[in-house]
N, C-alpha and C. Protein backbone atom coordinates (compact mmCIF):
# COMPACT_ATOMS: atom_id res chain seq x y z
N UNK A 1 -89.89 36.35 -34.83
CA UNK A 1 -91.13 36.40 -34.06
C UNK A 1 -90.93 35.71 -32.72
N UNK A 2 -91.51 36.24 -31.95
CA UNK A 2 -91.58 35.37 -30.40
C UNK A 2 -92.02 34.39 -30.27
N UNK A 3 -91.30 33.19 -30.05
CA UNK A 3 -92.02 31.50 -29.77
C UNK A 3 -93.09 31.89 -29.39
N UNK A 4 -93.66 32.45 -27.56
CA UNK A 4 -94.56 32.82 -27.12
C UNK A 4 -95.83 33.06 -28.21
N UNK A 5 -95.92 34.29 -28.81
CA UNK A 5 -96.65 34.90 -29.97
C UNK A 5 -97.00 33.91 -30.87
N UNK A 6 -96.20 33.39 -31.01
CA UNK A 6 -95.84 32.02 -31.98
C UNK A 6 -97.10 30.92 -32.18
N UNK A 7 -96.55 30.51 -30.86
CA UNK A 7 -97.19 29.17 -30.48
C UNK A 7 -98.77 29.61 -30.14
N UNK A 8 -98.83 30.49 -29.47
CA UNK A 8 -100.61 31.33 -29.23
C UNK A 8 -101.30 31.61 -30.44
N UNK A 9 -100.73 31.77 -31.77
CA UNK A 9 -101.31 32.29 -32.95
C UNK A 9 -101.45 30.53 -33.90
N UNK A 10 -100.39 29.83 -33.51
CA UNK A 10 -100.78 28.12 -34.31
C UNK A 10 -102.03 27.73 -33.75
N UNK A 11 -101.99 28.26 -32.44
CA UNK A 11 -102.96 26.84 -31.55
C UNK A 11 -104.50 28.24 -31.62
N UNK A 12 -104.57 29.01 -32.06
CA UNK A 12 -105.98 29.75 -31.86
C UNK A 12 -106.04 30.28 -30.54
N UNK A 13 -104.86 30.22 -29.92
CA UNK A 13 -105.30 30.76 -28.20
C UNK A 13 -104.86 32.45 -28.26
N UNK A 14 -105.54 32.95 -26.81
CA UNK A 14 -105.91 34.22 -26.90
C UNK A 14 -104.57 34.43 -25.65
N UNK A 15 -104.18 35.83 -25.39
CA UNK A 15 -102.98 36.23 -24.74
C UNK A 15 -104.00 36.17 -23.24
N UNK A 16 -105.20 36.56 -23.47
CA UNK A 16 -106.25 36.85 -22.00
C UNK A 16 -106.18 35.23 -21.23
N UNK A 17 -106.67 34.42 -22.08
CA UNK A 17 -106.98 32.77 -21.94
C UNK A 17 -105.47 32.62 -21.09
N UNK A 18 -104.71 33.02 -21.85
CA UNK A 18 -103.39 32.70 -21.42
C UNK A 18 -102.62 32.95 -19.53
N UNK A 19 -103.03 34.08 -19.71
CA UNK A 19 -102.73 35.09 -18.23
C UNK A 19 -103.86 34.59 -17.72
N UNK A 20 -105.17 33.99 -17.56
CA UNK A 20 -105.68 33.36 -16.83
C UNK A 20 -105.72 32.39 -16.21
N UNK A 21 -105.00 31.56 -17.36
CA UNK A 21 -104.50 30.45 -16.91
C UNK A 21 -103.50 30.24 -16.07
N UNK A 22 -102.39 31.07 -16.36
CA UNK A 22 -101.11 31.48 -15.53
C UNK A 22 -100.77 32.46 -14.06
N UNK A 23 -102.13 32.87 -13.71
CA UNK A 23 -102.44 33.18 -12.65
C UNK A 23 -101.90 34.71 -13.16
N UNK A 24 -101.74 35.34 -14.19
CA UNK A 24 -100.55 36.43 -14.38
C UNK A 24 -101.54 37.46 -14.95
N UNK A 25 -101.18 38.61 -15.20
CA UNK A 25 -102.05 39.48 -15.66
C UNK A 25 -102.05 39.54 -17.19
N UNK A 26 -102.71 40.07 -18.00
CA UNK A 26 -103.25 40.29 -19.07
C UNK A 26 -101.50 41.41 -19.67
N UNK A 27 -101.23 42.06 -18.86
CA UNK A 27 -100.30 42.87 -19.22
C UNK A 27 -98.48 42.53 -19.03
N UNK A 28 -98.37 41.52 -17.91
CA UNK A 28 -97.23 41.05 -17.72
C UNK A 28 -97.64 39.90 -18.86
N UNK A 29 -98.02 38.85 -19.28
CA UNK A 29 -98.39 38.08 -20.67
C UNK A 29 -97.92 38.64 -21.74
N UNK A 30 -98.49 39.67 -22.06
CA UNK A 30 -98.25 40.58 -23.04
C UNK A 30 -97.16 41.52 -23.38
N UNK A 31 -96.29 41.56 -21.92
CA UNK A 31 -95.16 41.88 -22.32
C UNK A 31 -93.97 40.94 -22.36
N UNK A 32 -94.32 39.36 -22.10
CA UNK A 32 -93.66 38.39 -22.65
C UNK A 32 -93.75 38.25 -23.92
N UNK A 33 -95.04 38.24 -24.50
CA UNK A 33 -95.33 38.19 -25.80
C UNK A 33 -94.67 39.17 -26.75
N UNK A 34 -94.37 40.40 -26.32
CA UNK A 34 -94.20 41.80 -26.83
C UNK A 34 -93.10 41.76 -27.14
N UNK A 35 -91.69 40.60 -26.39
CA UNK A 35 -90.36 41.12 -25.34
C UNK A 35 -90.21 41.75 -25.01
N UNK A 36 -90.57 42.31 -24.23
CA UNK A 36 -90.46 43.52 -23.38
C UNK A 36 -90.29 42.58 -21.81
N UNK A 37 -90.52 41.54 -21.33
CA UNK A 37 -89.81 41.11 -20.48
C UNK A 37 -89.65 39.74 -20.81
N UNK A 38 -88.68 38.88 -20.12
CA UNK A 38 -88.79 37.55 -20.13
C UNK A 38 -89.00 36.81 -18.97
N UNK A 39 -89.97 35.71 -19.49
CA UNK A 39 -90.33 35.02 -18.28
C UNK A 39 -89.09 34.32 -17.39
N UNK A 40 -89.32 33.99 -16.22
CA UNK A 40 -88.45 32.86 -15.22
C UNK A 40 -88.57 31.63 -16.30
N UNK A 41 -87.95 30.65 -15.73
CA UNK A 41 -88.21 29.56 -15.81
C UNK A 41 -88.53 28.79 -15.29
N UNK A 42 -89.45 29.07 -14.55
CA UNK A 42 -90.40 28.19 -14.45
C UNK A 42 -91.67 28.71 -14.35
N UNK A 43 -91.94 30.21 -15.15
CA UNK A 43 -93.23 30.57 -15.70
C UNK A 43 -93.11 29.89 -16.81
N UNK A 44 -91.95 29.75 -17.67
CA UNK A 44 -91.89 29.51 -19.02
C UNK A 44 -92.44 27.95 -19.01
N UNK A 45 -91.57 26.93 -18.27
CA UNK A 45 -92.24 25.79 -18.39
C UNK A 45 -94.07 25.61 -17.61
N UNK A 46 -94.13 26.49 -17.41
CA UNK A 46 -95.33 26.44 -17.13
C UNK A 46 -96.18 27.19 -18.23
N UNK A 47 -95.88 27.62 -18.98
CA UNK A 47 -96.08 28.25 -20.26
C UNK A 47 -96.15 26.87 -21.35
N UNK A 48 -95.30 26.39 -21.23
CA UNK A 48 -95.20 25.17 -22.17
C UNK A 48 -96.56 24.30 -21.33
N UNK A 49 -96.29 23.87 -20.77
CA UNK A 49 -97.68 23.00 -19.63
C UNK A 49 -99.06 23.44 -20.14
N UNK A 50 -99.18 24.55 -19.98
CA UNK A 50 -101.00 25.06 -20.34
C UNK A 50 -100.83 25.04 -21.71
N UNK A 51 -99.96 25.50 -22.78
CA UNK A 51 -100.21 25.35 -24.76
C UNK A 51 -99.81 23.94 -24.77
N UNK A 52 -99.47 23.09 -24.11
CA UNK A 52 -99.07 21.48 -24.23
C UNK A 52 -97.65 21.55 -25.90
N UNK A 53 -96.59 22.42 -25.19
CA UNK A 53 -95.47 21.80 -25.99
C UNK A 53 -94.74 21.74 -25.27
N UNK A 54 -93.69 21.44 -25.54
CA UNK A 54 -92.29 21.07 -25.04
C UNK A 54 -91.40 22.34 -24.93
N UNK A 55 -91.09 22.46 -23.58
CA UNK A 55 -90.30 23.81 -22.98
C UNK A 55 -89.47 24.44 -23.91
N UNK A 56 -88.36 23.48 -24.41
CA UNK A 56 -87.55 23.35 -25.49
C UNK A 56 -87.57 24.50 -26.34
N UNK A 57 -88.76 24.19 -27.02
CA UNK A 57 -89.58 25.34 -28.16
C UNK A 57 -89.36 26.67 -27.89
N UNK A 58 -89.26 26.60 -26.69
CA UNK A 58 -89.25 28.45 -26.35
C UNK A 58 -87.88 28.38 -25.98
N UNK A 59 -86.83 27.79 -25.82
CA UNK A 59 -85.37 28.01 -25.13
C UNK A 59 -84.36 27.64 -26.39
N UNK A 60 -84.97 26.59 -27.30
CA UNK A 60 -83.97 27.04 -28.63
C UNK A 60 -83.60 27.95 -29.67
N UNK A 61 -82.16 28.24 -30.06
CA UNK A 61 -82.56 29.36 -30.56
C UNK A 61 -83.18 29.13 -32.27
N UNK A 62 -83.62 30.52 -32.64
CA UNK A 62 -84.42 29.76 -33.50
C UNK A 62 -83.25 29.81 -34.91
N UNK A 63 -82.95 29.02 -35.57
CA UNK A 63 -81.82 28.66 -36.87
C UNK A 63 -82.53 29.11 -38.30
N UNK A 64 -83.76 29.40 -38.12
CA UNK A 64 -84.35 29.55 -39.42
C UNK A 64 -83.86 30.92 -40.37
C-alpha cells in the first residue's frame, strides 16, 4: 500500500483536505496516492509537515 494512502486512512484525513492544504490539485494528490506519480522532495516533506509525521515514513522502504 502507499505510505501516502496509508498515513491519510490512520489519521481520518481526506485526499481533498490534503491538496488544499498543499496548494496542489485534487488530481495531482491523487495520483501520488494512486502511484501514478511521485512527489519531489520537497512536496513530500511537505506532505509529512501538514499529516505531522516524519518524512522518513514515506522514504523507507517498507520490510514488512
Amino acid at each position: 500500500m502507499n505510505r501516502i494512502k496509508e498515513v491519510l486512512e490512520d489519521k481520518g484525513i481526506k485526499q481533498k483536505w490534503l491538496a488544499e492544504k498543499l496548494g496542489k490539485s485534487y488530481n495531482m494528490v491523487n495520483s501520488y496516492v494512486q502511484n501514478r506519480r511521485q512527489p519531489s522532495l520537497e512536496v513530500l516533506y511537505k506532505i509529512a509537515q501538514i499529516l505531522d509525521v516524519e518524512p522518513e515514513v514515506f522514504l523507507k522502504k517498507n520490510l514488512k
